[in-house]
N, C-alpha and C. Protein backbone atom coordinates (compact mmCIF):
# COMPACT_ATOMS: atom_id res chain seq x y z
N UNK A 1 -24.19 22.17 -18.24
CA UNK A 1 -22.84 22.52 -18.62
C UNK A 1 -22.79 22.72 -20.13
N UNK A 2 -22.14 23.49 -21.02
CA UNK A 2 -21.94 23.91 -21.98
C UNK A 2 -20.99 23.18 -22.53
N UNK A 3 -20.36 23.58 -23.89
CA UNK A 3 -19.97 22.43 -24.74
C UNK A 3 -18.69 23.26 -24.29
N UNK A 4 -17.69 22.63 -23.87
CA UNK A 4 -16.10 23.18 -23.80
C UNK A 4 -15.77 23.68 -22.76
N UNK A 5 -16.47 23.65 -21.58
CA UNK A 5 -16.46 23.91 -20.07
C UNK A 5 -16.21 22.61 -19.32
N UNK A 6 -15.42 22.72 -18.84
CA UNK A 6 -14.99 21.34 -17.18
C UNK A 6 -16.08 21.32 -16.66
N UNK A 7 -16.51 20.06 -16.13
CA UNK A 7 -17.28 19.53 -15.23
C UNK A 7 -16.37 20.34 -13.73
N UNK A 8 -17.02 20.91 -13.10
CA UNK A 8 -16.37 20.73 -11.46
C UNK A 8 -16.57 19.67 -10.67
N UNK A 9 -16.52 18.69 -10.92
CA UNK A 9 -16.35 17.12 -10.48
C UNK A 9 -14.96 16.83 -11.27
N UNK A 10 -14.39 17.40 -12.15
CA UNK A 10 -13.46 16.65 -12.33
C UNK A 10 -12.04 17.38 -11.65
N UNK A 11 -11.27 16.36 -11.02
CA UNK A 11 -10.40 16.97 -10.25
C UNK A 11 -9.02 16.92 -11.35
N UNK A 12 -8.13 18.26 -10.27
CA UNK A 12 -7.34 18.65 -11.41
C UNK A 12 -6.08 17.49 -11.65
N UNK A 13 -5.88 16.17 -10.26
CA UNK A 13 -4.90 15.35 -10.62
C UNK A 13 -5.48 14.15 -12.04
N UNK A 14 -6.61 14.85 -12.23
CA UNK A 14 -7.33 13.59 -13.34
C UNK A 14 -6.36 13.59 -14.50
N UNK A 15 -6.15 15.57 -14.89
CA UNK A 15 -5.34 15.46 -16.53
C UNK A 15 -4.06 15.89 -16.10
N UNK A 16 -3.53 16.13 -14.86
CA UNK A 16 -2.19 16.77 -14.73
C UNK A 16 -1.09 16.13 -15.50
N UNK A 17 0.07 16.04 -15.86
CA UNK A 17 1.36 15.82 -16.29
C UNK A 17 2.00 15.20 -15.06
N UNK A 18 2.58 14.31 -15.08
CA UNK A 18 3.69 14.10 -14.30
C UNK A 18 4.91 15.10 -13.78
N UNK A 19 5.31 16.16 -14.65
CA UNK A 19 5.75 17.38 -14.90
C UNK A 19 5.47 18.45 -14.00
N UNK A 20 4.15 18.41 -14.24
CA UNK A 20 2.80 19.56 -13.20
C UNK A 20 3.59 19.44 -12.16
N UNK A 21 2.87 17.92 -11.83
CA UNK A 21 2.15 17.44 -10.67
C UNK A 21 4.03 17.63 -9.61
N UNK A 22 4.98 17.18 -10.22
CA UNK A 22 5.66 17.78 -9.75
C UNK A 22 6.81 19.25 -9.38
N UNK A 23 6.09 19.87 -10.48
CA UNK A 23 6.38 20.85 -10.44
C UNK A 23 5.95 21.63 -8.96
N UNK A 24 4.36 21.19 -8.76
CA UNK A 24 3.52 21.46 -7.61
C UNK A 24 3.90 21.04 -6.04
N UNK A 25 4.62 19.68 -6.52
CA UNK A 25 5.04 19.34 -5.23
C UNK A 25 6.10 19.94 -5.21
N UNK A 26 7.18 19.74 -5.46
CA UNK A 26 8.16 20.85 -5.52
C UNK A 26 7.95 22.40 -4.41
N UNK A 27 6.78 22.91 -4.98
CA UNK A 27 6.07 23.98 -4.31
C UNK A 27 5.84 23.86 -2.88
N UNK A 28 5.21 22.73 -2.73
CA UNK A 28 4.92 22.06 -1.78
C UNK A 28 5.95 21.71 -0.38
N UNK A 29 6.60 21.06 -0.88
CA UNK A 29 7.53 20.84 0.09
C UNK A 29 8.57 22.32 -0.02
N UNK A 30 8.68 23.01 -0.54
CA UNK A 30 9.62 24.05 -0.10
C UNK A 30 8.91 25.20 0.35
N UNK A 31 7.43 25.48 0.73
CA UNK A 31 6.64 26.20 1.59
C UNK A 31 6.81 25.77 3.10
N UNK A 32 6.80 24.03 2.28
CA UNK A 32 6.69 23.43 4.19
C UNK A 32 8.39 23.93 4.69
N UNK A 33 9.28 23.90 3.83
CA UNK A 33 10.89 23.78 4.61
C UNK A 33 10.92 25.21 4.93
N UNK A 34 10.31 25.98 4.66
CA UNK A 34 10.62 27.39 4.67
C UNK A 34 10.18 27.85 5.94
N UNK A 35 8.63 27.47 6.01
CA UNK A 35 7.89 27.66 7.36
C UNK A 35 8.42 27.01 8.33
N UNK A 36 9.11 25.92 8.56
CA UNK A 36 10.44 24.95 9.51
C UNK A 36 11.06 25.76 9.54
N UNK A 37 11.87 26.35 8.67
CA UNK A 37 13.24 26.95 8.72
C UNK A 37 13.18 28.60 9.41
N UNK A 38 12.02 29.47 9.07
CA UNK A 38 11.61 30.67 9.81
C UNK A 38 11.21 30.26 11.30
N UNK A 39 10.81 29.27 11.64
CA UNK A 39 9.97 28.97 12.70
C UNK A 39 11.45 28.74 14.06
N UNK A 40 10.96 29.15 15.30
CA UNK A 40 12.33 28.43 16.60
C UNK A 40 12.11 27.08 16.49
N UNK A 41 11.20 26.74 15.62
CA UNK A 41 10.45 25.22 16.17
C UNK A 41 11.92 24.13 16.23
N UNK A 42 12.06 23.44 17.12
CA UNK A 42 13.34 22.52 16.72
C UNK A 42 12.81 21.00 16.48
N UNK A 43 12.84 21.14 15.14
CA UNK A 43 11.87 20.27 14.15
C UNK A 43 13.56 20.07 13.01
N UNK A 44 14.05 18.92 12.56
CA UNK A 44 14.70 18.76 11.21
C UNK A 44 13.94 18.11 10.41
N UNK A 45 14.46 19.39 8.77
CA UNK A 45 13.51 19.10 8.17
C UNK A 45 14.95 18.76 6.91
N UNK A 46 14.38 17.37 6.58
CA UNK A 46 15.52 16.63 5.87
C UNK A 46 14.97 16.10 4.23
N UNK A 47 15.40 17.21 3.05
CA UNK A 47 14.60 16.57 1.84
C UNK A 47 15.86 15.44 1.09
N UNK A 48 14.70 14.31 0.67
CA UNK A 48 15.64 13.41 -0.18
C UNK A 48 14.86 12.97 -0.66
N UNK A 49 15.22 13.53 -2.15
CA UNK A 49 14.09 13.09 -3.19
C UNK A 49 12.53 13.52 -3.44
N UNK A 50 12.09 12.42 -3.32
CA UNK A 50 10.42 12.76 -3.62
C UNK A 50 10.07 12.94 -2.11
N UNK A 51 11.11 12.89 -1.00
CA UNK A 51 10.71 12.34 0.35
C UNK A 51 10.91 13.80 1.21
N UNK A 52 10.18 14.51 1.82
CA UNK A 52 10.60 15.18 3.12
C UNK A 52 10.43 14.64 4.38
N UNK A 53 11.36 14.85 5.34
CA UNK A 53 11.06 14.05 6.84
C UNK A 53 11.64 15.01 7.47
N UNK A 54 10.85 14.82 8.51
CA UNK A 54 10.11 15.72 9.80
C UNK A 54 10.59 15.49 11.17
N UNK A 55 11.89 15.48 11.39
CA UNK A 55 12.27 14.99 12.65
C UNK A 55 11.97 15.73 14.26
N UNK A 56 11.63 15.18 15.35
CA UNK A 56 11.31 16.24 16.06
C UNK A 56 12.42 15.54 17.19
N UNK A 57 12.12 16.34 18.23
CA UNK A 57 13.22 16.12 19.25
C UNK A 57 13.21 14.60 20.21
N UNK A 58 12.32 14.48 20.31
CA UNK A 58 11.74 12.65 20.92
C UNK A 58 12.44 11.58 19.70
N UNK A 59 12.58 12.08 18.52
CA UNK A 59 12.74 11.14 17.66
C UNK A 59 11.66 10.71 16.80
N UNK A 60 10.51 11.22 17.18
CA UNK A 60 8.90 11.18 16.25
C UNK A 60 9.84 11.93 15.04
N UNK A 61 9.09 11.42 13.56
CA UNK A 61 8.63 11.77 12.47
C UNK A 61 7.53 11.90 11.87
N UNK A 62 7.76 12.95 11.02
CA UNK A 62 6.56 13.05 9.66
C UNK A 62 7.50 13.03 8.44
N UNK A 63 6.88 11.76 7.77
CA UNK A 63 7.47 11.88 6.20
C UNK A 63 6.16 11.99 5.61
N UNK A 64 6.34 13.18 4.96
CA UNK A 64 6.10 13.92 3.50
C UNK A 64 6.45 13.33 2.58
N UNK A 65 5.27 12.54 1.11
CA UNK A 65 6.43 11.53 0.31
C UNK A 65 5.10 12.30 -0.78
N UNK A 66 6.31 12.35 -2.03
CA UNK A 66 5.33 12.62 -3.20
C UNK A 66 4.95 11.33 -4.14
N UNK A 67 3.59 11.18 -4.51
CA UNK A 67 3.65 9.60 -5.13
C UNK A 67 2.95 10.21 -5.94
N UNK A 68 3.84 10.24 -7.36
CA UNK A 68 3.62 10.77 -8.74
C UNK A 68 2.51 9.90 -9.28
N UNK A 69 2.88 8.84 -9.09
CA UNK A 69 1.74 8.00 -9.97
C UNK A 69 -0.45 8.20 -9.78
N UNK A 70 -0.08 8.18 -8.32
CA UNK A 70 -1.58 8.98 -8.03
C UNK A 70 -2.14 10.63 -8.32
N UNK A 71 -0.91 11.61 -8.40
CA UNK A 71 -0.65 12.75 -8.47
C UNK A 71 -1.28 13.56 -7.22
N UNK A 72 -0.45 12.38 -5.98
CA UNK A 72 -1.02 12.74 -4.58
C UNK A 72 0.41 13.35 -3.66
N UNK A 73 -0.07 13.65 -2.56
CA UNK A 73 1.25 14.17 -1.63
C UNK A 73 0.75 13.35 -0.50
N UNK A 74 1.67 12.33 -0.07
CA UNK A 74 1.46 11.52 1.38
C UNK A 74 2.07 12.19 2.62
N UNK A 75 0.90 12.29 3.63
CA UNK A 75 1.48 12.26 5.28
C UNK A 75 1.73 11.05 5.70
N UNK A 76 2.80 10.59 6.70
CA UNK A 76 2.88 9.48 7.33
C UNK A 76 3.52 10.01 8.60
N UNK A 77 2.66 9.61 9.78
CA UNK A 77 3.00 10.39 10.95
C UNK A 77 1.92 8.66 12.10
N UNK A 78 2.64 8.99 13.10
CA UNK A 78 2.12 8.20 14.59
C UNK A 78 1.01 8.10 14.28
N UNK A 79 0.44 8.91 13.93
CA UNK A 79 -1.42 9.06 14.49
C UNK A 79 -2.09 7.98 12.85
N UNK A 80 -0.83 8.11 11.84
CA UNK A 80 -1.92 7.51 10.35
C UNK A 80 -1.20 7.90 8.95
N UNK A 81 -1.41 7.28 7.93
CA UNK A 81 -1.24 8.04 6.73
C UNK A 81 -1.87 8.69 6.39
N UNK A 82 -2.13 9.66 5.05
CA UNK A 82 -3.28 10.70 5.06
C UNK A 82 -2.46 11.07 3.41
N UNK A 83 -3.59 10.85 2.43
CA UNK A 83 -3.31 10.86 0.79
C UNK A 83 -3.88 12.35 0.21
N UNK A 84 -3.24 13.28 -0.15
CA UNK A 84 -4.11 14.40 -0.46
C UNK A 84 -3.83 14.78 -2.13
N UNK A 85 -4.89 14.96 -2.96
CA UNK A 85 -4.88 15.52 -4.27
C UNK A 85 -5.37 16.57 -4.57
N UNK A 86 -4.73 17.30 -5.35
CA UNK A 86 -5.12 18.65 -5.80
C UNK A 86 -6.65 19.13 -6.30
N UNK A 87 -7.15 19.87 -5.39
CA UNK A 87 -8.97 20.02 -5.81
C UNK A 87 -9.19 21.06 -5.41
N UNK A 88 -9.80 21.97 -6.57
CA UNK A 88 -10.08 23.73 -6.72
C UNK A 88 -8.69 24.12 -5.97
N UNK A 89 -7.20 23.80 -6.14
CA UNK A 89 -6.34 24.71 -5.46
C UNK A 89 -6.27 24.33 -4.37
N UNK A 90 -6.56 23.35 -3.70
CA UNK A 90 -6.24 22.68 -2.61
C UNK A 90 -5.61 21.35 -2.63
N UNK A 91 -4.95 20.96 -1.63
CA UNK A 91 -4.59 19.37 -1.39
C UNK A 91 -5.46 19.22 -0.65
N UNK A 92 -6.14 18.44 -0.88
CA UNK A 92 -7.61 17.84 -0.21
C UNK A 92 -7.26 16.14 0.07
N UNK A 93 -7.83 15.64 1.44
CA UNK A 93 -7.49 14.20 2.09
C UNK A 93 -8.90 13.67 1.07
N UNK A 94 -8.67 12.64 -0.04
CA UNK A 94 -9.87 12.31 -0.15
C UNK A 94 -10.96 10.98 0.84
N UNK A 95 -9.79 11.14 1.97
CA UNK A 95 -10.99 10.07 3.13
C UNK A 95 -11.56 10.78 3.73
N UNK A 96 -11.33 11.70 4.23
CA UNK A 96 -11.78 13.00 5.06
C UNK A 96 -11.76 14.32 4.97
N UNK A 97 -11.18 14.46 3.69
CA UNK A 97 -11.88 15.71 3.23
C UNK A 97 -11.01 16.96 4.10
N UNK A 98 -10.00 16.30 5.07
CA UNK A 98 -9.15 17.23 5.41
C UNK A 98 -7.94 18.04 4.48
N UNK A 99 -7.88 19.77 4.95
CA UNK A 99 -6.24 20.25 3.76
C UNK A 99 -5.25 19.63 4.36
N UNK A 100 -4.26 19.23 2.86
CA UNK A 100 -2.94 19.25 3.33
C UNK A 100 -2.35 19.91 4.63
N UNK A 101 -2.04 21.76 4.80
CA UNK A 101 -1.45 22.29 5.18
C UNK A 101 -2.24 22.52 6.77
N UNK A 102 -3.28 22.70 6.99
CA UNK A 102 -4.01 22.13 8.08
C UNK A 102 -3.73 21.00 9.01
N UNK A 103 -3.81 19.74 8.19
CA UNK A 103 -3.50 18.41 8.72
C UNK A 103 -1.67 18.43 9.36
N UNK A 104 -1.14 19.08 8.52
CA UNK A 104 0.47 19.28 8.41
C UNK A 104 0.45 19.84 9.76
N UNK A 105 -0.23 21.20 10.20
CA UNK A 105 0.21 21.87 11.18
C UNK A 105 -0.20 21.24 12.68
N UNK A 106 -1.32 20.55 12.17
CA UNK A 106 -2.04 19.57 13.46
C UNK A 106 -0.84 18.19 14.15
N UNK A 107 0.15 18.08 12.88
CA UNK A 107 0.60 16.97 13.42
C UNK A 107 2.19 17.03 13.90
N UNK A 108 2.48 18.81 13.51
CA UNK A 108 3.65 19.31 14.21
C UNK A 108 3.55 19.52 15.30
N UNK A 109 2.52 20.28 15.39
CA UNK A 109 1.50 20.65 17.04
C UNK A 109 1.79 19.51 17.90
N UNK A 110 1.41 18.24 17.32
CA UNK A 110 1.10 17.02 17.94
C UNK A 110 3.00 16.74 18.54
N UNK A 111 3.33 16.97 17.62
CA UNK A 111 5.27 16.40 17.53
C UNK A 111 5.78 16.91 18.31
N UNK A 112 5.76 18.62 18.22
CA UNK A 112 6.86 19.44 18.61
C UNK A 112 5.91 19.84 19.87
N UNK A 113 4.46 20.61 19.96
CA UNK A 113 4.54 21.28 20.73
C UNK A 113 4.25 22.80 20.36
N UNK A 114 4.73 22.74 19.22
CA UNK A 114 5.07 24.25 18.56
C UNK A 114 3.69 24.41 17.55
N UNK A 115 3.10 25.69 17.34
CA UNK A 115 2.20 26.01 16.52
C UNK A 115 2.71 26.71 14.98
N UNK A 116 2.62 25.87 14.11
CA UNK A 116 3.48 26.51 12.71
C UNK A 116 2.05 26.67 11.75
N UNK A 117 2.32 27.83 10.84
CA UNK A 117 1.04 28.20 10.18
C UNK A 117 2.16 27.51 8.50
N UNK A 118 1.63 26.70 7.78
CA UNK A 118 2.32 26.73 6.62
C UNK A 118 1.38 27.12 5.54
């Protein structure tokens, strides 16, 4: 590596801003409300705060929670929690290495029934 070049080991929630990082989520959750809101899926999608929740028709949820301090985006759904941070442009699970928006659609699938691409 050269003198003034990033390591690619270092991930981008290492130097983000608090600012960024929510600027990003921000992004984040209003891709996901959008793809809800285009979709027949009958899914409520309820933002408050740092929090989105995922209501489906049984009464199952997914809350979506942004936790600034890690500069992570949390799933919390039936099946588990699931912590993802920003890496090369992705939300990446760092236990499993699963995407955000992947994992997201696996666990609407799981909820609703319905197949949503976000």
């Amino acid at each position: 590596m050269r003198m003034g070049e990033l390591s690619t080991e270092i991930n981008r929630q290492d130097y983000m801003t608090e600012s960024e990082f929510n600027e990003l989520a921000d992004t984040v959750f209003g891709r996901i409300e959008q793809s809800i809101d285009a979709s027949s899926a009958d899914i409520e999608c309820s933002p408050n705060g740092p929090v989105l929740e995922l209501e489906f028709a049984d009464g199952s949820q997914i809350v979506i929670n942004r936790h600034a301090p890690n500069r992570e985006i949390w799933l919390a759904a039936k099946s588990g929690g699931f912590h993802y941070a920003l890496k090369n442009g992705q939300w990446v699970s760092r236990r499993d290495g699963s995407e955000l928006f992947s994992k997201l659609s696996e666990l609407v699938q799981a909820g609703s029934g319905e197949v949503l691409a976000f």
